[in-house]
PDB file of N, CA and C in Angstrom:
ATOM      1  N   UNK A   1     112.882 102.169  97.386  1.00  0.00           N
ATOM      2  CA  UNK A   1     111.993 102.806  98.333  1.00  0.00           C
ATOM      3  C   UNK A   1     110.772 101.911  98.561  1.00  0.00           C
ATOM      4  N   UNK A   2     110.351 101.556  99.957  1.00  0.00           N
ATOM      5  CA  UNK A   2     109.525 100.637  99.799  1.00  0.00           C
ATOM      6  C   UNK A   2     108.463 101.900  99.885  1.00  0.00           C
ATOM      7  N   UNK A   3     106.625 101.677  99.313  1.00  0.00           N
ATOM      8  CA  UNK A   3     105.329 101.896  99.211  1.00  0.00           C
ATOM      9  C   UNK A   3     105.295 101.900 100.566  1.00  0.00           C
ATOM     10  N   UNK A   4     104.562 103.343 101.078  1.00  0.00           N
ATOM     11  CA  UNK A   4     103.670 103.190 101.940  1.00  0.00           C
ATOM     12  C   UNK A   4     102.399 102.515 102.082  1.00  0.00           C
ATOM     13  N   UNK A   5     102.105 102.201 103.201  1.00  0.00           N
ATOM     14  CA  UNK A   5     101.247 101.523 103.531  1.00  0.00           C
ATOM     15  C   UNK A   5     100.849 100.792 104.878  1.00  0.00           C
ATOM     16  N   UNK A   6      98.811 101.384 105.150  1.00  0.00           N
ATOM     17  CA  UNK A   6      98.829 101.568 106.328  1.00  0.00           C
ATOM     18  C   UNK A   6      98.277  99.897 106.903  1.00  0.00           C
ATOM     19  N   UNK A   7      98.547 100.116 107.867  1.00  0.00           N
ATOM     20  CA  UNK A   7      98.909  98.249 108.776  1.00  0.00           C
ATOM     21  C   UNK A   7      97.134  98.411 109.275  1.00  0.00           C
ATOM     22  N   UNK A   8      96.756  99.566 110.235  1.00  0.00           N
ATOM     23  CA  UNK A   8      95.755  99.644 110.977  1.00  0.00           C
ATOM     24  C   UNK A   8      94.990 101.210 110.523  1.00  0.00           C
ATOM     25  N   UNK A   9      93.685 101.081 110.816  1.00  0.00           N
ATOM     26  CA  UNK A   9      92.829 102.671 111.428  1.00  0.00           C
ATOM     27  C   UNK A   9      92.003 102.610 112.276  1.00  0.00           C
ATOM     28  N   UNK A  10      92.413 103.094 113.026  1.00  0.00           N
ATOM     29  CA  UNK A  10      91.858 103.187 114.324  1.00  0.00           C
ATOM     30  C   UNK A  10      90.971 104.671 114.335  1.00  0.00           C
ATOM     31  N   UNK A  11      89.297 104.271 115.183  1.00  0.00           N
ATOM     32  CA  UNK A  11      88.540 105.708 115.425  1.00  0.00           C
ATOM     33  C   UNK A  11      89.220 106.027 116.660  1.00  0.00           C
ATOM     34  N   UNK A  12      89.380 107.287 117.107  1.00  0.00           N
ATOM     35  CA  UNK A  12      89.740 107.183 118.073  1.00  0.00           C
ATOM     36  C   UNK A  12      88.394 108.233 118.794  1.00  0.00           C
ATOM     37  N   UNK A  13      87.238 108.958 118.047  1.00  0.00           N
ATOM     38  CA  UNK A  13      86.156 109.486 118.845  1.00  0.00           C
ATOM     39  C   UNK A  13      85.580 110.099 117.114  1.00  0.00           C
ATOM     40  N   UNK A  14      84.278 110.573 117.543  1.00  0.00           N
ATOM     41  CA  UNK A  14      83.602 110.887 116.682  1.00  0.00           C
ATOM     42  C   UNK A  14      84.055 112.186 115.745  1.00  0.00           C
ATOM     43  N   UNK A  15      85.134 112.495 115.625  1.00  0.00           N
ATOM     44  CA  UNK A  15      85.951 113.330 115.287  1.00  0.00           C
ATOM     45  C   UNK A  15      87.407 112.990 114.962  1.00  0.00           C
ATOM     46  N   UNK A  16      88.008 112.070 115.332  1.00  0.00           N
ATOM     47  CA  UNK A  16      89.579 111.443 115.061  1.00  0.00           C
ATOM     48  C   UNK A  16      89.404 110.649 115.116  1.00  0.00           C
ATOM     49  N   UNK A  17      90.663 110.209 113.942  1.00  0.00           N
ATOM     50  CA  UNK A  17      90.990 108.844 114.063  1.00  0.00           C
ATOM     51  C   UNK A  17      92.641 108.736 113.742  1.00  0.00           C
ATOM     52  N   UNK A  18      93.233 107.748 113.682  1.00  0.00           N
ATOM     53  CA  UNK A  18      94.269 107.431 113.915  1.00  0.00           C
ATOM     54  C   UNK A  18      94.455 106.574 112.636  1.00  0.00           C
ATOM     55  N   UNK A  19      96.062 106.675 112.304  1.00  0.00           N
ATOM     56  CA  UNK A  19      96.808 105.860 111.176  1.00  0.00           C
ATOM     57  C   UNK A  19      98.108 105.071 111.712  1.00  0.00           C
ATOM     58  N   UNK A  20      98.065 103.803 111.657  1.00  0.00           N
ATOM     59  CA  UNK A  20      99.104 102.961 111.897  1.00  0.00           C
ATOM     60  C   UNK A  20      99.549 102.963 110.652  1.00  0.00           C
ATOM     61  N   UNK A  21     101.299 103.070 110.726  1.00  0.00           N
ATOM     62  CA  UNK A  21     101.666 102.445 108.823  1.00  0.00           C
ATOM     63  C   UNK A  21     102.428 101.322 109.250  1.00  0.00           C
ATOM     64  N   UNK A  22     102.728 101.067 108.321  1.00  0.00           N
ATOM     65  CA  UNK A  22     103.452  99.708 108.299  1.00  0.00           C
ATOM     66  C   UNK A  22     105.183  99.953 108.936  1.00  0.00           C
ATOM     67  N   UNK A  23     105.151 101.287 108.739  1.00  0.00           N
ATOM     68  CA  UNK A  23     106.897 101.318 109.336  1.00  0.00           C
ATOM     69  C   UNK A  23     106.778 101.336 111.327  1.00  0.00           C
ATOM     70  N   UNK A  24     104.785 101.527 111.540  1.00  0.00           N
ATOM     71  CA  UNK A  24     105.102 101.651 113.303  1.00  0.00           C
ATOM     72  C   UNK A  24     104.727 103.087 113.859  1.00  0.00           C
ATOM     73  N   UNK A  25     104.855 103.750 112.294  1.00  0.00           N
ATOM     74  CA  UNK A  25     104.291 105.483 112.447  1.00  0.00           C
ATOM     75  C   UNK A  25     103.282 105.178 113.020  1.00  0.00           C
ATOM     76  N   UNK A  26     102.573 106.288 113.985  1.00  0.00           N
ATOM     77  CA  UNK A  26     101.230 106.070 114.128  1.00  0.00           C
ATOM     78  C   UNK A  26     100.638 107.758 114.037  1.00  0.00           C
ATOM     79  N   UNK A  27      99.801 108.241 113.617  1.00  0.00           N
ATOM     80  CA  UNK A  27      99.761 109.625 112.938  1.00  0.00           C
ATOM     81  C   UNK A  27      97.824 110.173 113.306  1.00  0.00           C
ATOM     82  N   UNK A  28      97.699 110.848 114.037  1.00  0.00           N
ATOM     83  CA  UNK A  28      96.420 111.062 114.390  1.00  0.00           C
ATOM     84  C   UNK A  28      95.653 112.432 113.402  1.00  0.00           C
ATOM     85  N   UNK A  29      94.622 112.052 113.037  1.00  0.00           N
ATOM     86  CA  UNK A  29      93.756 113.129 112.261  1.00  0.00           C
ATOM     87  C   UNK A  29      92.488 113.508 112.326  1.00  0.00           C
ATOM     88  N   UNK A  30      92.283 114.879 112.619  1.00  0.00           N
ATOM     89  CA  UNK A  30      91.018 115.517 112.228  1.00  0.00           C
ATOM     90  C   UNK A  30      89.975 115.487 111.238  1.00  0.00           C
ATOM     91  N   UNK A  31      89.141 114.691 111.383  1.00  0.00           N
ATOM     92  CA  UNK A  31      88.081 115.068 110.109  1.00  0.00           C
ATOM     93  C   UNK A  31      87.804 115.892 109.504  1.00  0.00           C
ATOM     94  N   UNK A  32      87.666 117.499 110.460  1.00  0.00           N
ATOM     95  CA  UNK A  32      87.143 118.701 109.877  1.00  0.00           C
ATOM     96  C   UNK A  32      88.701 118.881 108.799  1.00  0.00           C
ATOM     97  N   UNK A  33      90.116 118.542 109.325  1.00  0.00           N
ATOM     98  CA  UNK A  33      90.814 119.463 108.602  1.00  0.00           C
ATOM     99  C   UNK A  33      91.468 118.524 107.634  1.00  0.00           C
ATOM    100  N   UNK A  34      90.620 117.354 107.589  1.00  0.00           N
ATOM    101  CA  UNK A  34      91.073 116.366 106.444  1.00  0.00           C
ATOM    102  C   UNK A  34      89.644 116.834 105.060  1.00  0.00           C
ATOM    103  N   UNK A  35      88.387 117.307 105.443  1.00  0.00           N
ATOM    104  CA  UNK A  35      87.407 117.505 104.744  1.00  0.00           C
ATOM    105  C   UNK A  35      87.881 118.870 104.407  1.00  0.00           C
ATOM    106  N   UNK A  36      88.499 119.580 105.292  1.00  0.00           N
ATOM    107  CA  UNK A  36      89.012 121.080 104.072  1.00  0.00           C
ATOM    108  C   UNK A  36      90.104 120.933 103.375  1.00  0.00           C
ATOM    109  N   UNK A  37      90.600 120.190 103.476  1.00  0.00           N
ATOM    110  CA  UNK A  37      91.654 119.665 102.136  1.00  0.00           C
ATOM    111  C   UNK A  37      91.379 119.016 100.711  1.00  0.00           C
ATOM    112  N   UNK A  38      90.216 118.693 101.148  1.00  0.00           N
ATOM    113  CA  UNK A  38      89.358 117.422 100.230  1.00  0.00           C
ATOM    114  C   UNK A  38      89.751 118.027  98.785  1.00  0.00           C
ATOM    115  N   UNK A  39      90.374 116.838  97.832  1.00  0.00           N
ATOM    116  CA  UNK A  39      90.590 116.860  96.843  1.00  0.00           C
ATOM    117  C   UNK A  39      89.871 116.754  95.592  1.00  0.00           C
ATOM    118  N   UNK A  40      88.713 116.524  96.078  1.00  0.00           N
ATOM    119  CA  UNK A  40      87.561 116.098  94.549  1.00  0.00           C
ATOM    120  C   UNK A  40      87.090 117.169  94.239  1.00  0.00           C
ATOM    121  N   UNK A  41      86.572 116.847  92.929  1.00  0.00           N
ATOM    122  CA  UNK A  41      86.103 118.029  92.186  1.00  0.00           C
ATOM    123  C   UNK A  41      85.511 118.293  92.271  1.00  0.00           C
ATOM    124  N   UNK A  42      84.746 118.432  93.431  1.00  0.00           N
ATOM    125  CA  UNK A  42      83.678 119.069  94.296  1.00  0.00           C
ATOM    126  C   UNK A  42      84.006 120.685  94.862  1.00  0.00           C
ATOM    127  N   UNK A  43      85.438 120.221  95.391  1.00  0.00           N
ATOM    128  CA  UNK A  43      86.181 121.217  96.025  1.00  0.00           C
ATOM    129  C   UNK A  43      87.076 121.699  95.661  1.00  0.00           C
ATOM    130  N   UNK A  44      87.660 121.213  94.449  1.00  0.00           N
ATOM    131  CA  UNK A  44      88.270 122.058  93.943  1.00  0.00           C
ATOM    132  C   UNK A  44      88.354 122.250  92.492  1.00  0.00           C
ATOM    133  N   UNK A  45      88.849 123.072  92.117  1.00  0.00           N
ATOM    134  CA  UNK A  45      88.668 123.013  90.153  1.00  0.00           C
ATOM    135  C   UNK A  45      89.745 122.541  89.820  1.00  0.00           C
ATOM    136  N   UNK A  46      89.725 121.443  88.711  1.00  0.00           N
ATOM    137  CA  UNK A  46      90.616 120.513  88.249  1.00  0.00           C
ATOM    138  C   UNK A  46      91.539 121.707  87.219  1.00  0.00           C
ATOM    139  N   UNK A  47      91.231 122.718  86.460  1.00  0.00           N
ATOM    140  CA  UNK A  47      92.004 123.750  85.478  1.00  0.00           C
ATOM    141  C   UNK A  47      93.265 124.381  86.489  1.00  0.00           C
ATOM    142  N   UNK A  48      92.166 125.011  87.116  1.00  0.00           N
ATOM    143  CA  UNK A  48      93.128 126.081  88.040  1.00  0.00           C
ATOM    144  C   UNK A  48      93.827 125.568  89.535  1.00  0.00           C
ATOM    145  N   UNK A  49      93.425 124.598  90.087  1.00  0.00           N
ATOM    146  CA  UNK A  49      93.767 123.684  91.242  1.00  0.00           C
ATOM    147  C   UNK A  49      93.085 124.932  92.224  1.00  0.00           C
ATOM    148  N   UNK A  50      92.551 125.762  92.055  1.00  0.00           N
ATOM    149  CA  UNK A  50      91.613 126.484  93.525  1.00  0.00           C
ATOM    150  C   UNK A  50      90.665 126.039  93.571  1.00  0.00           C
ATOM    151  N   UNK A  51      90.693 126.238  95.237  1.00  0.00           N
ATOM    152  CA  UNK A  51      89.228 125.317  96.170  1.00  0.00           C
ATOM    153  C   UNK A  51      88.431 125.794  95.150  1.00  0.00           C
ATOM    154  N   UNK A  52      87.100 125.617  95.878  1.00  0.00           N
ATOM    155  CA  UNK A  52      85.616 125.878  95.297  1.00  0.00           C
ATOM    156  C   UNK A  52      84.903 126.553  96.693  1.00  0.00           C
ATOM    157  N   UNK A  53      85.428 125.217  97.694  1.00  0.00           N
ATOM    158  CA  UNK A  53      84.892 125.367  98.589  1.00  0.00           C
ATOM    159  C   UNK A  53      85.648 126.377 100.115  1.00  0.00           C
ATOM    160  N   UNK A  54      85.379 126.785 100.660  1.00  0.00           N
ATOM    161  CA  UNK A  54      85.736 128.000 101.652  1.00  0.00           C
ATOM    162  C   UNK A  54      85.968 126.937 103.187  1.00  0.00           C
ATOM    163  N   UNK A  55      86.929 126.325 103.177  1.00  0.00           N
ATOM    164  CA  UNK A  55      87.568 126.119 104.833  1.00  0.00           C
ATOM    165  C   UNK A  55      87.077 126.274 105.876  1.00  0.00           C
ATOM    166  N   UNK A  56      86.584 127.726 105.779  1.00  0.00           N
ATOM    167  CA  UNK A  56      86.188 128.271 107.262  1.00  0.00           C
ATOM    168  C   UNK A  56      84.822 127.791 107.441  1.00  0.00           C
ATOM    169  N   UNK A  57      84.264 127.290 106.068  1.00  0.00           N
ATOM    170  CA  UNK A  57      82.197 126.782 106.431  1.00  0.00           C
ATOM    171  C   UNK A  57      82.319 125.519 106.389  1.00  0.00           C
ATOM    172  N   UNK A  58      83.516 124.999 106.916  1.00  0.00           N
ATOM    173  CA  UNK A  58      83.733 123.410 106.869  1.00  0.00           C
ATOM    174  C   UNK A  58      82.863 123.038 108.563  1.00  0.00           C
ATOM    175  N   UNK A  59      82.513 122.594 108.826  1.00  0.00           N
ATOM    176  CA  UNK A  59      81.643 122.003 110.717  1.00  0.00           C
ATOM    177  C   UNK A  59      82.524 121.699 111.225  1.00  0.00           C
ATOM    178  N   UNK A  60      83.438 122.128 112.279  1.00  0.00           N
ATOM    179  CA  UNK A  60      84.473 121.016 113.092  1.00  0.00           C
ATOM    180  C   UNK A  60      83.963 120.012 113.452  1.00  0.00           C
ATOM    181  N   UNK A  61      82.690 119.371 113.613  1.00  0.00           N
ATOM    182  CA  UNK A  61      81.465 118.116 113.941  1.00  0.00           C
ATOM    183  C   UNK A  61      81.411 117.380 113.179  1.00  0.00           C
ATOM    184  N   UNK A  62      81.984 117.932 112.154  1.00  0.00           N
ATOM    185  CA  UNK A  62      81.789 117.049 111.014  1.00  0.00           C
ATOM    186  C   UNK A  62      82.847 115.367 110.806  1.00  0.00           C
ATOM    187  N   UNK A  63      82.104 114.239 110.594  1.00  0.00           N
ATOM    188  CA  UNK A  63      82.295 112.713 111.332  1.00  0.00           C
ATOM    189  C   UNK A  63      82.405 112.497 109.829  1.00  0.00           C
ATOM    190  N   UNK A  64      82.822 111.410 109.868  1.00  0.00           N
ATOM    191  CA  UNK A  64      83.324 110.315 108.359  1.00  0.00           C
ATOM    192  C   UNK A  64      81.620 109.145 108.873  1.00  0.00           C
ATOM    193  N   UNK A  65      81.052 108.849 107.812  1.00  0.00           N
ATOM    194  CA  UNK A  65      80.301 107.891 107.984  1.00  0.00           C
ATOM    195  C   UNK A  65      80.893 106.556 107.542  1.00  0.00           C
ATOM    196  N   UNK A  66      82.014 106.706 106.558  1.00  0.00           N
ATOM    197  CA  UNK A  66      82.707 105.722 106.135  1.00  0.00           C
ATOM    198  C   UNK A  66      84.160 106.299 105.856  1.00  0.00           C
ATOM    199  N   UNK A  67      85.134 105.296 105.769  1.00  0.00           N
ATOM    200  CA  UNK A  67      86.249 105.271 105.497  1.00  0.00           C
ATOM    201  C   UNK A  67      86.853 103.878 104.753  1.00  0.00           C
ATOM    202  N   UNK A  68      87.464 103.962 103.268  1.00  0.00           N
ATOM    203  CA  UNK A  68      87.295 102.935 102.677  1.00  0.00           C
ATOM    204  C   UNK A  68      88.785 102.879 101.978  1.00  0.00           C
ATOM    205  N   UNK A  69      89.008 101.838 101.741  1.00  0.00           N
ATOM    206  CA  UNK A  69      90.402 102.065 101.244  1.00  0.00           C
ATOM    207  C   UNK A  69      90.170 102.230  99.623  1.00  0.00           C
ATOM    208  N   UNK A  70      91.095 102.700  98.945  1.00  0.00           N
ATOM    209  CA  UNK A  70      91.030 102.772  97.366  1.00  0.00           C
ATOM    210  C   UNK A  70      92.418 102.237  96.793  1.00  0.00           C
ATOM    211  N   UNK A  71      92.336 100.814  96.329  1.00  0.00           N
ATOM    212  CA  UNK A  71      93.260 100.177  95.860  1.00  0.00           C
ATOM    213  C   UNK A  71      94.479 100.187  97.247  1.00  0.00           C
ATOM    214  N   UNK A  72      95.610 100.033  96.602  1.00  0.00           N
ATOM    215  CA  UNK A  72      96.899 100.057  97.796  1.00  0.00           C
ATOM    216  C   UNK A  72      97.364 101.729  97.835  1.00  0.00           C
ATOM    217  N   UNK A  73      96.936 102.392  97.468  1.00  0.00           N
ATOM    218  CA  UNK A  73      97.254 103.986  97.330  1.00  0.00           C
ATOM    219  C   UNK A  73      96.800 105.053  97.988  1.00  0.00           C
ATOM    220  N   UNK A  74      95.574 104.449  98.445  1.00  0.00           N
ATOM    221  CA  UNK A  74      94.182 105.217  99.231  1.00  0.00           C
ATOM    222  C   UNK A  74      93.553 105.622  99.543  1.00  0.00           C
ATOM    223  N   UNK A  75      92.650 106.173 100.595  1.00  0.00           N
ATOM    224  CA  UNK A  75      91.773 105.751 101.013  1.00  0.00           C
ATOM    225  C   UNK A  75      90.415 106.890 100.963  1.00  0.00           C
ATOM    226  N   UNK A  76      88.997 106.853 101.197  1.00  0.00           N
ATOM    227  CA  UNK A  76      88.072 107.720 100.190  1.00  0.00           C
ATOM    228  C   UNK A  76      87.202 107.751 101.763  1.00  0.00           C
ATOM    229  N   UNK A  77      86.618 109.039 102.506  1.00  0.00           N
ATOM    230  CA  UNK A  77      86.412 109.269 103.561  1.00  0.00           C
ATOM    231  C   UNK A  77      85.104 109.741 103.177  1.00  0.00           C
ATOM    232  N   UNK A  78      83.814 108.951 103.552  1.00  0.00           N
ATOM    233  CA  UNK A  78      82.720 109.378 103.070  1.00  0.00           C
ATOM    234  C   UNK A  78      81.761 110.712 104.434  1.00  0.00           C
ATOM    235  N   UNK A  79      81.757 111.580 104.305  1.00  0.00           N
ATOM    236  CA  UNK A  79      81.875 112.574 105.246  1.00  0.00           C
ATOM    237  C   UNK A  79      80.453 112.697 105.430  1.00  0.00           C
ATOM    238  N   UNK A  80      80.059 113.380 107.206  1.00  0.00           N
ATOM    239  CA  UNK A  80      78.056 113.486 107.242  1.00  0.00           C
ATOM    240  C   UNK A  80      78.012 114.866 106.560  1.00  0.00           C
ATOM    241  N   UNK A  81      78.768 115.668 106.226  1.00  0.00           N
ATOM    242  CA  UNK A  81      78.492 116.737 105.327  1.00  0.00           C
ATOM    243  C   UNK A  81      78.153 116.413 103.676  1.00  0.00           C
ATOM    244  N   UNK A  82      78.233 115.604 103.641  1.00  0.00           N
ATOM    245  CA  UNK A  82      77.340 114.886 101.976  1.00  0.00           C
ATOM    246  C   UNK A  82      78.511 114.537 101.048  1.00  0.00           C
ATOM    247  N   UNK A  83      79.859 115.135 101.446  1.00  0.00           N
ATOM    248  CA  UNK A  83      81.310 115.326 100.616  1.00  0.00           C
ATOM    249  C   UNK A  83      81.830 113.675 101.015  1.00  0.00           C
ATOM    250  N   UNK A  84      81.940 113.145  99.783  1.00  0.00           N
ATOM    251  CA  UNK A  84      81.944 111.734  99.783  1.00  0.00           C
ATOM    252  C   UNK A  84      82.867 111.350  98.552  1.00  0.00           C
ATOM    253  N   UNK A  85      83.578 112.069  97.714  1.00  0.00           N
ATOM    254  CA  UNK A  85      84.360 112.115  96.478  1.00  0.00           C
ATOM    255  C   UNK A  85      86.075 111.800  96.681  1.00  0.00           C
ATOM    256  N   UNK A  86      86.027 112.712  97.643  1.00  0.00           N
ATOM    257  CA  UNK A  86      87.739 112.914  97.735  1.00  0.00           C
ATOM    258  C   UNK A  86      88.684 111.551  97.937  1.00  0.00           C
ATOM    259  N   UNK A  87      89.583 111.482  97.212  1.00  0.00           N
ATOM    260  CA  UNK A  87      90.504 110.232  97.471  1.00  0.00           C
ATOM    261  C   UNK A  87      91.690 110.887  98.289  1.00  0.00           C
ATOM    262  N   UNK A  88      92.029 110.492  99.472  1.00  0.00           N
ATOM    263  CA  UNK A  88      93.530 111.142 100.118  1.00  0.00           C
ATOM    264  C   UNK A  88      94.452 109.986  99.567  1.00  0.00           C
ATOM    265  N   UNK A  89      95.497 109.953  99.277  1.00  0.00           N
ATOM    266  CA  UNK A  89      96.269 108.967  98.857  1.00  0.00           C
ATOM    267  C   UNK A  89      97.200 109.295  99.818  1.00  0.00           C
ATOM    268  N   UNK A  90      97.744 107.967  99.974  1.00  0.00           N
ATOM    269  CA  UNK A  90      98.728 107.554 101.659  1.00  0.00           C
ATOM    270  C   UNK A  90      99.777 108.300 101.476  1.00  0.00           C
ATOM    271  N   UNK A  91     100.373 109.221 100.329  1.00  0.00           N
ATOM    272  CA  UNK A  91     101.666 110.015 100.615  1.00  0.00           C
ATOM    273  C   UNK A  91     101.584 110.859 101.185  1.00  0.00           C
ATOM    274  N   UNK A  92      99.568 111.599 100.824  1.00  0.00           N
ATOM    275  CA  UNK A  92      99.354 112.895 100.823  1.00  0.00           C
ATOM    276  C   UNK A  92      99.014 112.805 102.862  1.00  0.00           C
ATOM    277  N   UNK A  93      98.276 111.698 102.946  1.00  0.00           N
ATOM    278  CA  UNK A  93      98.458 111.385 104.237  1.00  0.00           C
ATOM    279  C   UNK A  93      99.369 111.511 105.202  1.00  0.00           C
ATOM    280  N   UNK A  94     100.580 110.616 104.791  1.00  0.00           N
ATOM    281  CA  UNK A  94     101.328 110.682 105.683  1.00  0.00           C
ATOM    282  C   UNK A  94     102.235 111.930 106.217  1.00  0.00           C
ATOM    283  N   UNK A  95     102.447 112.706 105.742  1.00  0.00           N
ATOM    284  CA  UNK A  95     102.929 113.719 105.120  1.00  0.00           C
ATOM    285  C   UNK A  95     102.018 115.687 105.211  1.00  0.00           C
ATOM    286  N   UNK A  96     100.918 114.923 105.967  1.00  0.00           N
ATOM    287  CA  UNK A  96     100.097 116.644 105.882  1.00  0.00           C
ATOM    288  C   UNK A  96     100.869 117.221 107.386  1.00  0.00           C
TER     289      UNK A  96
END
């Protein structure tokens, strides 16, 4: 099985952006509904795996100030809502 892995990221507006992978996929995403998924232990409790945080008080406005890759596995979306922890890793990516 070859590793995923993305070729390009493209913004595509202050709210989406876009994932090229290496197979040619190209896969478009929401900030707001990539920040209510957010995996860090901010948002969710590492014991019980439930949020912390409530979905619905997520901002649909809410913009990535950064987007960074983390090793070949990936990538850590530093959000203007202060939520700057979460690692999405490219399976969980490709795949929502």
């Amino acid at each position: 099985m070859t590793a995923l892995q993305i070729k390009e990221i493209r913004q595509k507006d202050n709210y989406h952006f876009s994932i090229e992978w290496t197979d040619g996929k190209v896969i478009d995403y929401r900030l707001s509904d990539l920040q209510k998924m957010c995996p860090c232990a901010n948002c969710v409790d590492g014991s019980t795996g439930e949020r912390k945080t409530n979905a619905k008080f997520v901002d649909e406005q809410v913009r990535a100030v950064k987007i960074a890759s983390v090793g070949r596995y990936a990538i850590r979306i530093d959000f203007t809502s202060g939520c700057s922890m979460g690692i999405y890793n490219f399976e969980d990516l490709r795949f929502i």
